[in-house]
N, C-alpha and C. Protein backbone atom coordinates (compact mmCIF):
# COMPACT_ATOMS: atom_id res chain seq x y z
N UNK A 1 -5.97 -18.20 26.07
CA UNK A 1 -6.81 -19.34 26.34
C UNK A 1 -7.98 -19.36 25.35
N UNK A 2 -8.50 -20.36 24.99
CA UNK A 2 -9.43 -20.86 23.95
C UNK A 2 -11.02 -19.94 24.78
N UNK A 3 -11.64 -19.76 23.88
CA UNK A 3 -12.90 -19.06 24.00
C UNK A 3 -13.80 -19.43 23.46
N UNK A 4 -15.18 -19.29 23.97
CA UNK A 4 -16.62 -19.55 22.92
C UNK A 4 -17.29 -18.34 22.85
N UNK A 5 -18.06 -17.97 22.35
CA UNK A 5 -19.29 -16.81 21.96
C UNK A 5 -20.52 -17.73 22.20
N UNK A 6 -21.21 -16.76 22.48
CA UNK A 6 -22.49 -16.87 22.60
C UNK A 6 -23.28 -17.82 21.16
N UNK A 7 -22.41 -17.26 19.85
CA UNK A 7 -23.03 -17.86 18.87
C UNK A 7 -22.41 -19.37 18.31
N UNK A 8 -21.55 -19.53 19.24
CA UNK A 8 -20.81 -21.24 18.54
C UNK A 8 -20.72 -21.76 19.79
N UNK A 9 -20.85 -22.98 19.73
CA UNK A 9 -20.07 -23.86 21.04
C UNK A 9 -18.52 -24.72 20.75
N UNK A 10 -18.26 -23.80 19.35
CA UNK A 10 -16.63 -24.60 18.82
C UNK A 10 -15.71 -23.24 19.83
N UNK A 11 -14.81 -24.07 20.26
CA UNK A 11 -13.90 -22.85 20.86
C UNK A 11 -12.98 -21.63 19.56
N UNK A 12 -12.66 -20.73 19.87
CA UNK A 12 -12.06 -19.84 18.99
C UNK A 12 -10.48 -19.37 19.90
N UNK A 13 -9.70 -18.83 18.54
CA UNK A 13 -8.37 -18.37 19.46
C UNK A 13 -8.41 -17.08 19.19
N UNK A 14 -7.63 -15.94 19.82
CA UNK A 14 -7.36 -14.77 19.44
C UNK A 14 -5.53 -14.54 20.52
N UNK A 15 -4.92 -14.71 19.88
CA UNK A 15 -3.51 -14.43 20.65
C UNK A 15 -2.82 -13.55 19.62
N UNK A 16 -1.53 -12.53 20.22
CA UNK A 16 -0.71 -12.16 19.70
C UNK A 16 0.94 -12.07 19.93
N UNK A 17 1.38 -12.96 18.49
CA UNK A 17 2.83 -13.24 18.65
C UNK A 17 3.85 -12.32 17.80
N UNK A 18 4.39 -11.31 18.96
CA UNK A 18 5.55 -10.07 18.28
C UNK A 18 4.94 -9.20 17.58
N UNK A 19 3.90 -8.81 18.29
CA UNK A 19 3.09 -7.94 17.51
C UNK A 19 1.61 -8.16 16.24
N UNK A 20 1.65 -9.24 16.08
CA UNK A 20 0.84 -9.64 15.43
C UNK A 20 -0.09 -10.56 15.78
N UNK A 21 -1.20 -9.85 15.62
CA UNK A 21 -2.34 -10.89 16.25
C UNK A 21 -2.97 -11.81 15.19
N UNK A 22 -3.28 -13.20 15.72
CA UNK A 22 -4.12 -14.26 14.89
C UNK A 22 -4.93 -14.68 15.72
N UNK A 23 -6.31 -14.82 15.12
CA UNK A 23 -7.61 -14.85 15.73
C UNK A 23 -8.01 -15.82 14.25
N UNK A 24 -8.87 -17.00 15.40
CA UNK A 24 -9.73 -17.95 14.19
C UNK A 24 -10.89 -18.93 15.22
N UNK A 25 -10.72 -20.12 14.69
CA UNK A 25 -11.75 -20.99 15.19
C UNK A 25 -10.52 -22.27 15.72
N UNK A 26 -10.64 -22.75 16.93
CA UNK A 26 -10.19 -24.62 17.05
C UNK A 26 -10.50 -24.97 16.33
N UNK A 27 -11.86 -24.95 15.83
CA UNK A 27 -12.00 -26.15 15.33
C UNK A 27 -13.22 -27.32 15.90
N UNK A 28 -13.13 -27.08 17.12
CA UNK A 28 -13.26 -28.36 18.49
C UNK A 28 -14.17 -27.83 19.33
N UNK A 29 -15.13 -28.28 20.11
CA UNK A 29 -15.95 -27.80 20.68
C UNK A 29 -15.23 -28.48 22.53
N UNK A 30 -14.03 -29.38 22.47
CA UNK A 30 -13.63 -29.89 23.32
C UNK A 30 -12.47 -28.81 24.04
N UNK A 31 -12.69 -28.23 25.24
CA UNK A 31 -11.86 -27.28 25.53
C UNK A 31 -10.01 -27.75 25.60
N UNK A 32 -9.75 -28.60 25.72
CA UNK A 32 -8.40 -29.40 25.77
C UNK A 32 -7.72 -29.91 25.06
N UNK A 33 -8.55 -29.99 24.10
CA UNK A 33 -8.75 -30.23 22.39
C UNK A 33 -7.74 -28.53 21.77
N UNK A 34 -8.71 -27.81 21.91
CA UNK A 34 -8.97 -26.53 21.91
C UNK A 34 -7.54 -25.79 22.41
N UNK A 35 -7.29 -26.46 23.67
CA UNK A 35 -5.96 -25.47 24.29
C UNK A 35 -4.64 -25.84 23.24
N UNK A 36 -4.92 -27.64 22.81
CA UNK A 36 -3.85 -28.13 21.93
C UNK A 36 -3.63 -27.07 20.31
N UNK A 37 -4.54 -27.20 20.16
CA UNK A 37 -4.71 -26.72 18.55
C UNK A 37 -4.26 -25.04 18.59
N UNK A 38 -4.80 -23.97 19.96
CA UNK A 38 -4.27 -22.87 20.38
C UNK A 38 -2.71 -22.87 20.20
N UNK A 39 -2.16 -23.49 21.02
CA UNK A 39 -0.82 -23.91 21.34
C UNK A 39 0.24 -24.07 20.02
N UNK A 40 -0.55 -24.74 19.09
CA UNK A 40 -0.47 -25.08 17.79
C UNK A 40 0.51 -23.91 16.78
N UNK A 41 -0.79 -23.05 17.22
CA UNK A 41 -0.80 -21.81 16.36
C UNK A 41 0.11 -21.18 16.94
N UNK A 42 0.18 -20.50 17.74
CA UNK A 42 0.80 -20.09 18.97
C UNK A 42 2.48 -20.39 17.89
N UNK A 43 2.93 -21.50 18.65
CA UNK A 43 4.20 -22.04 18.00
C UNK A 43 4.71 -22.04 16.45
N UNK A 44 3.48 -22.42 15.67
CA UNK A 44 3.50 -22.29 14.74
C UNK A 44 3.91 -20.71 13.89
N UNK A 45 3.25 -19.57 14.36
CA UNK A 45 3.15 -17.87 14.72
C UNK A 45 4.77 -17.72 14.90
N UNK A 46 5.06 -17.97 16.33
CA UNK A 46 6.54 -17.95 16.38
C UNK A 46 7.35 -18.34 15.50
N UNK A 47 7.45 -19.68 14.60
CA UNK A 47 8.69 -19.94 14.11
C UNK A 47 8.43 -19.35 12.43
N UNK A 48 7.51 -18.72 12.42
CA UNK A 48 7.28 -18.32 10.98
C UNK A 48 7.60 -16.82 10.89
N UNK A 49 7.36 -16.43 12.07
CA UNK A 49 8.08 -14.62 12.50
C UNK A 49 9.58 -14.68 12.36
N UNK A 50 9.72 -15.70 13.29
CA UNK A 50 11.61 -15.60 13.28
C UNK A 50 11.98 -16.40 11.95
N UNK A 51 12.24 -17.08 11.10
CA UNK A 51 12.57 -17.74 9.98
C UNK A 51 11.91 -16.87 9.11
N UNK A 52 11.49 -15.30 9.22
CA UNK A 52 11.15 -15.34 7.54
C UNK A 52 9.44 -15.57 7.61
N UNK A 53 9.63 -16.37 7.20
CA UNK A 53 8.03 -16.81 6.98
C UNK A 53 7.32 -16.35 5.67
N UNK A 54 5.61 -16.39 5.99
CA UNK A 54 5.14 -15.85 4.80
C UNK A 54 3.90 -14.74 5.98
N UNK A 55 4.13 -13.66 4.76
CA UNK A 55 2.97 -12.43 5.00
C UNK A 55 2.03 -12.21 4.05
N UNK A 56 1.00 -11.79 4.16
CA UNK A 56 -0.42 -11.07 3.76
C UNK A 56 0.16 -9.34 2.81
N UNK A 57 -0.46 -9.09 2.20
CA UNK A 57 -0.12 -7.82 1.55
C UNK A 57 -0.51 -6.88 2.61
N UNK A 58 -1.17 -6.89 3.09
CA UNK A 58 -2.10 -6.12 4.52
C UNK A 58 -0.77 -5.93 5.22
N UNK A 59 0.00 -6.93 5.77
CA UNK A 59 0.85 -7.41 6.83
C UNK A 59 2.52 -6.27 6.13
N UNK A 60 2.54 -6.63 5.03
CA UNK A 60 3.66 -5.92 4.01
C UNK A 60 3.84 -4.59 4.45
N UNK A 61 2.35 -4.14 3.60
CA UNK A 61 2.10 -2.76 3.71
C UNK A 61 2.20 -1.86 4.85
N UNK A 62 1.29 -2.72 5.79
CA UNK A 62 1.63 -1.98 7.41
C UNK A 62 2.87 -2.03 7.94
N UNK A 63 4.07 -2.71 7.78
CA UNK A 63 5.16 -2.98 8.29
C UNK A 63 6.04 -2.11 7.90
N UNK A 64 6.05 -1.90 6.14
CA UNK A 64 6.60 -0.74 5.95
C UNK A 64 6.32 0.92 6.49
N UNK A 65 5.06 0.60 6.46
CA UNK A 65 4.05 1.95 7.02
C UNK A 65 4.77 2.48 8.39
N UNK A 66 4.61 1.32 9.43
CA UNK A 66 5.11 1.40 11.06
C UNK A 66 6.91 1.51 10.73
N UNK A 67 7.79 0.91 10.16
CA UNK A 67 9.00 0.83 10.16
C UNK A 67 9.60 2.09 9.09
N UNK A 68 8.68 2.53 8.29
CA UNK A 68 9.68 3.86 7.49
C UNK A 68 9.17 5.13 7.04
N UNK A 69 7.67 5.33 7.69
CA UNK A 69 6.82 6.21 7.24
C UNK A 69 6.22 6.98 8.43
N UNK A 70 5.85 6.04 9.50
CA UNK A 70 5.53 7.14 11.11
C UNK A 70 6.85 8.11 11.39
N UNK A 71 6.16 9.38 11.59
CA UNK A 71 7.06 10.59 11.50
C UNK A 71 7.69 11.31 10.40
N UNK A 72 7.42 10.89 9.14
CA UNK A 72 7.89 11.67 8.08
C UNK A 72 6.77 12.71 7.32
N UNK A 73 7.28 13.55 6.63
CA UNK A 73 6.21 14.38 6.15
C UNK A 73 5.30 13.82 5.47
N UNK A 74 5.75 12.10 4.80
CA UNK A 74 5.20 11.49 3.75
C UNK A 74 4.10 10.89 4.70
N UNK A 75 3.93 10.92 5.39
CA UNK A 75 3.38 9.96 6.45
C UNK A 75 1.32 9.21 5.71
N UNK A 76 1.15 10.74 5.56
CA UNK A 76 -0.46 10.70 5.10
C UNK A 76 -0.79 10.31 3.86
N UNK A 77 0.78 10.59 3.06
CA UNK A 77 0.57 10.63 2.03
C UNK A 77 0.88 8.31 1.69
N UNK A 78 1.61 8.15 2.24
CA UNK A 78 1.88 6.76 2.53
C UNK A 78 0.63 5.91 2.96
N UNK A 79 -0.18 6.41 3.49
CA UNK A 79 -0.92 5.81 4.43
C UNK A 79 -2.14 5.53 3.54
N UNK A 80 -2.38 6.53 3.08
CA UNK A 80 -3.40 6.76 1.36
C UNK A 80 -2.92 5.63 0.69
N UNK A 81 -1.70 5.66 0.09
CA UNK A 81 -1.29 4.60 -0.85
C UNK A 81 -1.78 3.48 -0.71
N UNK A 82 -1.41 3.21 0.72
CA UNK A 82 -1.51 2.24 1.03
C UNK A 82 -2.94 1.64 1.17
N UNK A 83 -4.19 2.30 1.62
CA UNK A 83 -5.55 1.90 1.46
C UNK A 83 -6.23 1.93 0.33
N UNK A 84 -5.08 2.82 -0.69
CA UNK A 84 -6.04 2.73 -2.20
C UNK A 84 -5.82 1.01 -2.55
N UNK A 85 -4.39 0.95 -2.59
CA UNK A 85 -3.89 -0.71 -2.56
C UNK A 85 -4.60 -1.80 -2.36
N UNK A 86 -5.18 -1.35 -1.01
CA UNK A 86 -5.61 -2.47 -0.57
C UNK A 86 -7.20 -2.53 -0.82
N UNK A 87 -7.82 -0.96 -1.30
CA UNK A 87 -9.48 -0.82 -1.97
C UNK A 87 -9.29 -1.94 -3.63
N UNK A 88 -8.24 -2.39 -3.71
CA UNK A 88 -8.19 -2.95 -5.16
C UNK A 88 -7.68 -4.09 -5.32
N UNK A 89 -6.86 -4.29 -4.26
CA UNK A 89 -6.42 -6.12 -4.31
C UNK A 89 -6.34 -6.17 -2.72
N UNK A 90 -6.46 -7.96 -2.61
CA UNK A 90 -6.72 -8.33 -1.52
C UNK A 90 -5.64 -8.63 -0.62
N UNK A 91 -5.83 -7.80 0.49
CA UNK A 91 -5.37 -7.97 1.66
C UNK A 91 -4.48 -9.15 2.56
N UNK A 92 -5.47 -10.07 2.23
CA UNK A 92 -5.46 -11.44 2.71
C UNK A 92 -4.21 -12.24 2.04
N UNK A 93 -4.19 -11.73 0.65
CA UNK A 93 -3.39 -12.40 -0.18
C UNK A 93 -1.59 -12.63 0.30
N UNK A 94 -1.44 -13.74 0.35
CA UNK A 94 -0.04 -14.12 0.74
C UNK A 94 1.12 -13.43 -0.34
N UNK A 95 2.20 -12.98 0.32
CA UNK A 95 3.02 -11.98 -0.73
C UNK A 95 3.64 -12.66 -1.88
N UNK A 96 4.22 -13.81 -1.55
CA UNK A 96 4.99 -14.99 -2.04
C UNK A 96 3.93 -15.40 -3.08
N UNK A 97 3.01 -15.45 -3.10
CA UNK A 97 2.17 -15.84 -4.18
C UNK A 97 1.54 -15.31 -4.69
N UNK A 98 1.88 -13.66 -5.08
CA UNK A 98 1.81 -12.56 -6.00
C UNK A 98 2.60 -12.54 -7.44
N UNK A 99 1.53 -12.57 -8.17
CA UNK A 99 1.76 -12.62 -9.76
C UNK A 99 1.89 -11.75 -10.12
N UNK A 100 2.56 -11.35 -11.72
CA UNK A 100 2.40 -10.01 -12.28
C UNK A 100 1.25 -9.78 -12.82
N UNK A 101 0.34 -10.73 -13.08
CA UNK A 101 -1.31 -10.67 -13.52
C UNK A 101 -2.29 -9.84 -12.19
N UNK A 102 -1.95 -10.37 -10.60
CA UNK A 102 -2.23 -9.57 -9.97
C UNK A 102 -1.90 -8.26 -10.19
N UNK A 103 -0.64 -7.84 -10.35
CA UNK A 103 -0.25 -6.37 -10.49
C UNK A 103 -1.08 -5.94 -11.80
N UNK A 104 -1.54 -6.25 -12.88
CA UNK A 104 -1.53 -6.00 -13.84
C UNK A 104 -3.35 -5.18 -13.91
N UNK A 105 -4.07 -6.31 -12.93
CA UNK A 105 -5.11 -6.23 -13.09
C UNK A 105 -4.95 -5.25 -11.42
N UNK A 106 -4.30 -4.89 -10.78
CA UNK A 106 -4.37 -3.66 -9.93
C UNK A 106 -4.38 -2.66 -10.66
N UNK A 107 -3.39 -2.38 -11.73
CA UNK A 107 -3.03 -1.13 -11.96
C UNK A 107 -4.53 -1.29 -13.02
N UNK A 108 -5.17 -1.87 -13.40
CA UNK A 108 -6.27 -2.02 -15.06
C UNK A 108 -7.50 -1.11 -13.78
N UNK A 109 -7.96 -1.41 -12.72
CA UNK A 109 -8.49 -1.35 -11.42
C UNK A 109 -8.38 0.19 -11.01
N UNK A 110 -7.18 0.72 -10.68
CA UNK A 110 -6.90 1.73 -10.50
C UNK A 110 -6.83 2.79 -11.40
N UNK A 111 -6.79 2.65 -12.69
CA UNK A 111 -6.67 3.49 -13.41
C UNK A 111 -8.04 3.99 -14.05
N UNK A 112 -9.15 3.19 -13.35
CA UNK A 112 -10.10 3.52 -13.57
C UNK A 112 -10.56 4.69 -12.76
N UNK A 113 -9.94 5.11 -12.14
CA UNK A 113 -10.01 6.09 -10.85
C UNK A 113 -9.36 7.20 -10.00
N UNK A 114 -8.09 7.06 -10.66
CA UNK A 114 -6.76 8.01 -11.04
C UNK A 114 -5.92 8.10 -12.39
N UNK A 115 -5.30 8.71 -12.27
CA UNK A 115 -4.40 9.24 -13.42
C UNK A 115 -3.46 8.55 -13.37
N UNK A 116 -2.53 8.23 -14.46
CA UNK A 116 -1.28 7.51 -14.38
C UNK A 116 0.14 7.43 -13.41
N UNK A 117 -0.17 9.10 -13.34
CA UNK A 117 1.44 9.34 -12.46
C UNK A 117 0.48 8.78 -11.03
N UNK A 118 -0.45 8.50 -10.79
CA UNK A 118 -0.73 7.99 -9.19
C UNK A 118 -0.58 6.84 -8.73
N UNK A 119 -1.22 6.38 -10.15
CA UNK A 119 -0.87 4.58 -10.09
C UNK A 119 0.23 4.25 -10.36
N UNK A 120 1.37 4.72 -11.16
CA UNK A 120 2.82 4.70 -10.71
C UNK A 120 3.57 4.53 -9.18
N UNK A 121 3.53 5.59 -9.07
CA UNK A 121 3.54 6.11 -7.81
C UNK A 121 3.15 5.09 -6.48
N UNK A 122 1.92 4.37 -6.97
CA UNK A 122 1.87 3.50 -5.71
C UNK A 122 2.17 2.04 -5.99
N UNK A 123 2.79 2.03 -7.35
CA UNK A 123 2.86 0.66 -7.69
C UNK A 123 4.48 0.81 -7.13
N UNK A 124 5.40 1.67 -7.44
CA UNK A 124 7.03 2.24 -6.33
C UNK A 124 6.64 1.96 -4.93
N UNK A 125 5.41 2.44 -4.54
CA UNK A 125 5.38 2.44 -2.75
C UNK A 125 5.50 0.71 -2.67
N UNK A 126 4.49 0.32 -3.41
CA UNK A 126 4.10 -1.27 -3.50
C UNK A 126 5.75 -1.62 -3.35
N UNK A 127 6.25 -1.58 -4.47
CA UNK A 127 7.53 -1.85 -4.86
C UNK A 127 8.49 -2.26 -3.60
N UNK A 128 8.58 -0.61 -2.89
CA UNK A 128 9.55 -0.56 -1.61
C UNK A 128 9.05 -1.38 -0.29
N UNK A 129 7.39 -1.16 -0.06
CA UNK A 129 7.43 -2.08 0.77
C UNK A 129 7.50 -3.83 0.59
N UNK A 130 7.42 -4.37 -0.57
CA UNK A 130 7.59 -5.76 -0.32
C UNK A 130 9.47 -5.77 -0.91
N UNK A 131 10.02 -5.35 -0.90
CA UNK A 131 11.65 -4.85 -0.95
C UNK A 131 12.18 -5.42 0.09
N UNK A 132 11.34 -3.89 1.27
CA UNK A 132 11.95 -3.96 3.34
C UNK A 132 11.09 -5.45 3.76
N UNK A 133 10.06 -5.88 3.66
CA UNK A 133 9.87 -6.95 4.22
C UNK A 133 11.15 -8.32 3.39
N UNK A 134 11.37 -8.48 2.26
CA UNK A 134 11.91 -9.43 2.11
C UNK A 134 13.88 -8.75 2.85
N UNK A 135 14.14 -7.62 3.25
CA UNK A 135 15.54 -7.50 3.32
C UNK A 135 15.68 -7.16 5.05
N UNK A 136 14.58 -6.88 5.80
CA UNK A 136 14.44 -6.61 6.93
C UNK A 136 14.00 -7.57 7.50
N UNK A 137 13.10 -8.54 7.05
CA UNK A 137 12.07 -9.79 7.75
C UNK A 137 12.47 -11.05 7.05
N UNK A 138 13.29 -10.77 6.19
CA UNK A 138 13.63 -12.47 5.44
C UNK A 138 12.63 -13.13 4.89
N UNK A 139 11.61 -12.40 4.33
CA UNK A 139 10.23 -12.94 3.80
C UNK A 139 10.78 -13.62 2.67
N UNK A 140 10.12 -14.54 2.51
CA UNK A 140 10.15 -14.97 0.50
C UNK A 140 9.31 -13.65 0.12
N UNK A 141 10.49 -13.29 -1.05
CA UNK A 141 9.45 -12.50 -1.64
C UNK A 141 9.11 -12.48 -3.76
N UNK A 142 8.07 -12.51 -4.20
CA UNK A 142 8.17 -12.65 -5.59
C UNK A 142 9.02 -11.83 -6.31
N UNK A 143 9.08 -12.82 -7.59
CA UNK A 143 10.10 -11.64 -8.96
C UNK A 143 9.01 -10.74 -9.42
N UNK A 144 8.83 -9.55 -9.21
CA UNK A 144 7.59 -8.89 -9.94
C UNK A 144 8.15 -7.90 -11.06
N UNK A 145 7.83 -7.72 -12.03
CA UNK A 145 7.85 -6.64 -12.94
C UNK A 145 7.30 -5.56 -12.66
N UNK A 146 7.47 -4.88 -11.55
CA UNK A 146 6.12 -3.66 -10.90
C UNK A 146 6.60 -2.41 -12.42
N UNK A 147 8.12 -2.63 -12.81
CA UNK A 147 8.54 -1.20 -13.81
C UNK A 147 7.75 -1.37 -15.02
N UNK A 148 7.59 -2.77 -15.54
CA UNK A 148 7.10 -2.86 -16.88
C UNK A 148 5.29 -2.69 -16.49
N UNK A 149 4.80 -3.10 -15.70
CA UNK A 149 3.53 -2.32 -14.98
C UNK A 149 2.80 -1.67 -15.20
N UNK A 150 4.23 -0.29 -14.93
CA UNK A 150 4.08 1.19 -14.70
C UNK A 150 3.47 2.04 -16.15
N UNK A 151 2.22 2.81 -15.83
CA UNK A 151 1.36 2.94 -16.98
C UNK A 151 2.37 4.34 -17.37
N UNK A 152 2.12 4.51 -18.55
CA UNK A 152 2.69 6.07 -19.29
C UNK A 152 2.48 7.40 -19.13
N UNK A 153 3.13 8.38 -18.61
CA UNK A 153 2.26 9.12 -17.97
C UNK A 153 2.70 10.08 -19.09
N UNK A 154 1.56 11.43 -19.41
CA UNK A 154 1.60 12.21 -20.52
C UNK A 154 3.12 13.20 -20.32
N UNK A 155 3.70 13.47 -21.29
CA UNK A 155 4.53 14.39 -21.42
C UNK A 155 4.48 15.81 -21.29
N UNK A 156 5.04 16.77 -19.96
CA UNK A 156 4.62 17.72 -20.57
C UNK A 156 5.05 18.76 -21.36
N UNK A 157 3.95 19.41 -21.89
CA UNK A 157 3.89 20.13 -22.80
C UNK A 157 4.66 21.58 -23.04
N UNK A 158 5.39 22.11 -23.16
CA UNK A 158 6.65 23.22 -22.54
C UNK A 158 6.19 23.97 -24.43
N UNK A 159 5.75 25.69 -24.11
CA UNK A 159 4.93 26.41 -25.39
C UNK A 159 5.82 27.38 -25.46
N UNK A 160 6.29 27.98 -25.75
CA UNK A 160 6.80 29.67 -26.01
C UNK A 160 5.68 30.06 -26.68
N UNK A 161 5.62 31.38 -26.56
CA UNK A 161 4.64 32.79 -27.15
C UNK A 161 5.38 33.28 -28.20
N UNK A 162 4.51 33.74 -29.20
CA UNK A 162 5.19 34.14 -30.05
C UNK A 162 5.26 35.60 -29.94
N UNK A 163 6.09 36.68 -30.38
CA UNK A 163 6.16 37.84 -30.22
C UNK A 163 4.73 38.32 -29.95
N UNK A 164 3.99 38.06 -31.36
CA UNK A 164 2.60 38.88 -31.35
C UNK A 164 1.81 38.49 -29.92
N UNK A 165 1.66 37.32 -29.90
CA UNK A 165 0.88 36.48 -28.52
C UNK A 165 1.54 36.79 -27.21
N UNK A 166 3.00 37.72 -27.31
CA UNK A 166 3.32 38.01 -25.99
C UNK A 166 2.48 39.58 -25.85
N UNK A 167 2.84 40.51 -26.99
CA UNK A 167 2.28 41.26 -27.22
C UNK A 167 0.48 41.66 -26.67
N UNK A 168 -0.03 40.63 -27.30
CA UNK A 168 -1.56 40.82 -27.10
C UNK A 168 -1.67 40.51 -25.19
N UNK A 169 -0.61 39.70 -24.91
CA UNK A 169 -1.18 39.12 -23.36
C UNK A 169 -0.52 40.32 -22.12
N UNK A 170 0.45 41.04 -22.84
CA UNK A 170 0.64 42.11 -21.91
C UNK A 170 -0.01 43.63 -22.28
N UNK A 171 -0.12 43.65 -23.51
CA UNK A 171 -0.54 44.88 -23.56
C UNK A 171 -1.13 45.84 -22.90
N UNK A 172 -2.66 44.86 -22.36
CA UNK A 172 -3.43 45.58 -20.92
C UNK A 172 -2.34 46.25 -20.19
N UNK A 173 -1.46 45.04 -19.60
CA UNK A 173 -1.04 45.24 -18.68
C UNK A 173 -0.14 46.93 -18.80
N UNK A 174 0.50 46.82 -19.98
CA UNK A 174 1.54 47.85 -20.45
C UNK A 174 0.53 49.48 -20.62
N UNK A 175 -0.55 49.01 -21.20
CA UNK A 175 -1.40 50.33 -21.29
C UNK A 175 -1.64 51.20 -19.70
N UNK A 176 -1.87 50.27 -18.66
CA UNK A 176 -2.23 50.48 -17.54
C UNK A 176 -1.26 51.26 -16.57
N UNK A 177 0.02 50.83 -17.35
CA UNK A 177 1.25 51.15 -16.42
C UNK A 177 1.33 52.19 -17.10
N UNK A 178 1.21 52.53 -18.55
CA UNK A 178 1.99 54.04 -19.11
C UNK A 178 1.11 55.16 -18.87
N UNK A 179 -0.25 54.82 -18.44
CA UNK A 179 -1.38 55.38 -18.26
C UNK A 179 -1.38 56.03 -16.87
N UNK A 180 -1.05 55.49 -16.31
CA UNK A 180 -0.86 55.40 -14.67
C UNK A 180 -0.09 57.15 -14.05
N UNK A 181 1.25 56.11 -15.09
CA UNK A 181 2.59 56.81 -14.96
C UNK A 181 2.39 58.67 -15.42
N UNK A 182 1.32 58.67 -16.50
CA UNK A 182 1.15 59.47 -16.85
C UNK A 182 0.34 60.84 -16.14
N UNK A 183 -0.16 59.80 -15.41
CA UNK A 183 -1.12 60.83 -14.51
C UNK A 183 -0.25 61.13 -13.42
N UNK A 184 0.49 60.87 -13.07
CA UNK A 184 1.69 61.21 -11.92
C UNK A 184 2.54 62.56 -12.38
């Protein structure tokens, strides 16, 4: 049912359809007015859950979170991803109308603040969850380039010792043992 606060005399809604709650304003300061425009939403909520519809990156993220990540070891580590994500692009933002300029200027964002293999890494999580929402929920979902994205991460570096340099790094060690041995 339609509500006021203390600070408006326009009525406000707060309902939740299949799990998802939407909370806003009527509009209307007319309570009947108010129940219509509720009702509105209400219906509106429903046929956009069942058909698919459109989601929020917020909405993405958590869905995958609740549907493939509660109970796994990855769990904390998912859950991180997922709030660095959302410390850098907006939440609010409808999925379907995600650019690769958004991605582009996430990862420009993030890399100011991690290392490459991280922002990889969550640009894949990114990846998988708007994947399960478009193959589990029938979302529209965008063509994104998340691979071409993906920043370079350094190679590593694999050294051998050279005789002498194995030499110098055990020697201690070798003096200690023949030394040892000797006193026995």
């Amino acid at each position: 049912m339609p509500f006021r606060t203390k600070k408006t005399r326009v009525y406000q809604y707060d309902i939740i359809v299949k799990g998802y709650r939407f909370r806003g304003s009527c509009g209307t300061e007319d309570y009947e007015e108010a129940k219509a425009v509720e009702a509105q939403i209400r219906a509106d909520a429903k046929a956009r859950r069942t058909a698919g519809g459109s989601y929020t990156l917020a909405e993405v993220l958590g869905t995958y979170h609740r549907d493939k990540m509660i109970g796994t070891p990855s769990e904390s580590t998912n859950a991180g991803q997922c709030r660095a994500i959302l410390k850098h692009m907006d939440g609010k933002q409808k999925i379907e109308l995600m650019t690769d300029a958004d991605i582009l200027t996430y990862v420009a964002k993030d890399r100011t603040t991690c290392k490459n293999a991280t922002v990889n890494r969550r640009l894949q999580m990114l990846g998988r969850a708007i994947r399960h929402i478009g193959k589990f929920y029938k979302a529209e979902i965008p063509t994104l380039e998340l691979k071409a994205a993906e920043t370079k991460e350094p190679r590593e570096i694999v050294r051998e010792l050279s005789l002498d340099e194995q030499e110098r790094l055990f020697m201690p060690c070798l003096r200690s043992i023949t030394h040892s041995s000797a006193l026995h």
